[in-house]
Protein backbone atom coordinates (compact mmCIF):
# COMPACT_ATOMS: atom_id res chain seq x y z
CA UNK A 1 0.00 0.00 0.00
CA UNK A 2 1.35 3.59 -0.76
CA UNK A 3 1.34 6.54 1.23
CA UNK A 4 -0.72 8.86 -0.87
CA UNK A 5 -3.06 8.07 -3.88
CA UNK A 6 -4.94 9.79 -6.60
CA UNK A 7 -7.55 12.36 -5.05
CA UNK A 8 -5.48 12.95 -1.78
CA UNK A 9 -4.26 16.70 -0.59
CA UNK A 10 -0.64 16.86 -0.13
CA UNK A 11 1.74 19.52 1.06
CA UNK A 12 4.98 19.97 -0.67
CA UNK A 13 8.04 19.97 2.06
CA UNK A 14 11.10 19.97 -0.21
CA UNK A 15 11.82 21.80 -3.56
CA UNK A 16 11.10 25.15 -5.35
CA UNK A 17 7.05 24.52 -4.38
CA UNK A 18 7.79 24.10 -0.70
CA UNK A 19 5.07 24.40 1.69
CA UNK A 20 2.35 24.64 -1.82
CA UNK A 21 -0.82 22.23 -1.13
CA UNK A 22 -2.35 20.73 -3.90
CA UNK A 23 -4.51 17.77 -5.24
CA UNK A 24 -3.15 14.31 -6.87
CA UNK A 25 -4.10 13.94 -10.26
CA UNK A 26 -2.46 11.13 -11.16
CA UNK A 27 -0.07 8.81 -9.81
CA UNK A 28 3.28 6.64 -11.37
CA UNK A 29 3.83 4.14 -8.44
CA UNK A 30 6.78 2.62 -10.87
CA UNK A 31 8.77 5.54 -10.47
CA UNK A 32 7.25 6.99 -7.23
CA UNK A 33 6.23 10.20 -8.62
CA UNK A 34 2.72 11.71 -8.62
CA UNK A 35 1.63 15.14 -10.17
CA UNK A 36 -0.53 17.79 -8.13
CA UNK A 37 -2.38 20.22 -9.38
CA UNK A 38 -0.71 24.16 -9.20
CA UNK A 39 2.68 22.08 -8.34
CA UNK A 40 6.02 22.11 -10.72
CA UNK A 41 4.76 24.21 -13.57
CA UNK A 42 6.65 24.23 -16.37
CA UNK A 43 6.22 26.09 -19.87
CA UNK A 44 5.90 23.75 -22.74
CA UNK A 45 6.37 25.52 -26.26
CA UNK A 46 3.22 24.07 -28.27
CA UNK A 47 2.50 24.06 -31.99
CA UNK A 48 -0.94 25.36 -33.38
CA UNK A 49 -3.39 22.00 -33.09
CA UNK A 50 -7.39 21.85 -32.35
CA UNK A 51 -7.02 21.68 -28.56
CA UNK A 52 -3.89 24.75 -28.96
CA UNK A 53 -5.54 26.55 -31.80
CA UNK A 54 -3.17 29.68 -30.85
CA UNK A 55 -0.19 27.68 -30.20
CA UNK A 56 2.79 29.26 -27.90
CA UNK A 57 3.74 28.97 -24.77
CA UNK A 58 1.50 26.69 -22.20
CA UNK A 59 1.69 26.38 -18.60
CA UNK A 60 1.23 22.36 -17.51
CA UNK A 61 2.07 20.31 -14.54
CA UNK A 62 5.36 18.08 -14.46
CA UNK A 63 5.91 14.74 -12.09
CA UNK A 64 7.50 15.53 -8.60
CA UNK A 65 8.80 12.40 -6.38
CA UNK A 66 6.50 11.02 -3.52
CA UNK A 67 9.05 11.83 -1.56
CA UNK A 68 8.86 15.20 -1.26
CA UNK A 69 5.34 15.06 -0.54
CA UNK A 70 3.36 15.02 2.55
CA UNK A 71 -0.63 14.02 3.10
CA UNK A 72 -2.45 16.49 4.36
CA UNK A 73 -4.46 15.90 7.86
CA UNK A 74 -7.42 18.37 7.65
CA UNK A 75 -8.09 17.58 11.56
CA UNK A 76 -4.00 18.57 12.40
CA UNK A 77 -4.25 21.48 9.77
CA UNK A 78 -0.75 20.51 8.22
CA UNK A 79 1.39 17.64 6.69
CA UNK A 80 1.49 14.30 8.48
CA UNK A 81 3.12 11.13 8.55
CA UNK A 82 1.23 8.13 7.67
CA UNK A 83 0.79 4.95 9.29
CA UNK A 84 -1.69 1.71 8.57
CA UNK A 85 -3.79 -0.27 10.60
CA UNK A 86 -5.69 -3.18 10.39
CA UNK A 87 -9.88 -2.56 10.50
CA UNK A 88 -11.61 -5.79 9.81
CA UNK A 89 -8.81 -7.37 7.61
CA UNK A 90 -8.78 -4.27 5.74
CA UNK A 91 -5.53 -1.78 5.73
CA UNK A 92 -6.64 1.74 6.93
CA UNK A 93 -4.09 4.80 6.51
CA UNK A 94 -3.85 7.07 9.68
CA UNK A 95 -2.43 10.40 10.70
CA UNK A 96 0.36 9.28 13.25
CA UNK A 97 0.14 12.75 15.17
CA UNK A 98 -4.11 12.36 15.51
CA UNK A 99 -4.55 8.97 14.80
CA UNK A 100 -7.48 10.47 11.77
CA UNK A 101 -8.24 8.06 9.04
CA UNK A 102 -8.20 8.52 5.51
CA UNK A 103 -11.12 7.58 3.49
């Protein structure tokens, strides 16, 4: 089981975007990177297409490692470790400063 998984709220705690909070989007569990939304823009030069019909310069989100990532506990207000628990032969993921489950 991972640590954080499409739909969570992280906090960033290590790069350029440190201390930014954002959604998962979408998750790459072979290379342990995730992308959040409003974290590690990048401009991508883009030819003239039906999506682009302009073209130019876009702003989109790039990959950043799990590892500088942190879920966010909405009852702590900040970025928490996470530990699992068994609930009925079912793994649960908990805050390990509040002891709050996730989903």
């Amino acid at each position: 089981m991972q640590k954080i998984k499409k739909g969570d709220n992280v906090v960033v705690i290590a790069g350029k975007d440190k201390g930014k909070r954002g959604e998962i989007l979408k998750c790459f569990p072979q290379v342990d990177k995730a992308i959040v939304k409003g974290v590690n823009l990048v401009r991508k030069a883009v030819k003239k297409s039906k999506e682009h019909p302009n073209g130019g310069l876009i702003e989109i989100e790039k990959p950043i490692h799990i590892s500088n990532l942190m879920l966010f506990c909405p009852k702590c207000g900040k970025g928490t470790r996470v530990g699992i628990s068994l609930e009925k032969d079912k793994k649960v993921r908990i805050c390990k400063k509040c002891g709050n489950k996730f989903e």
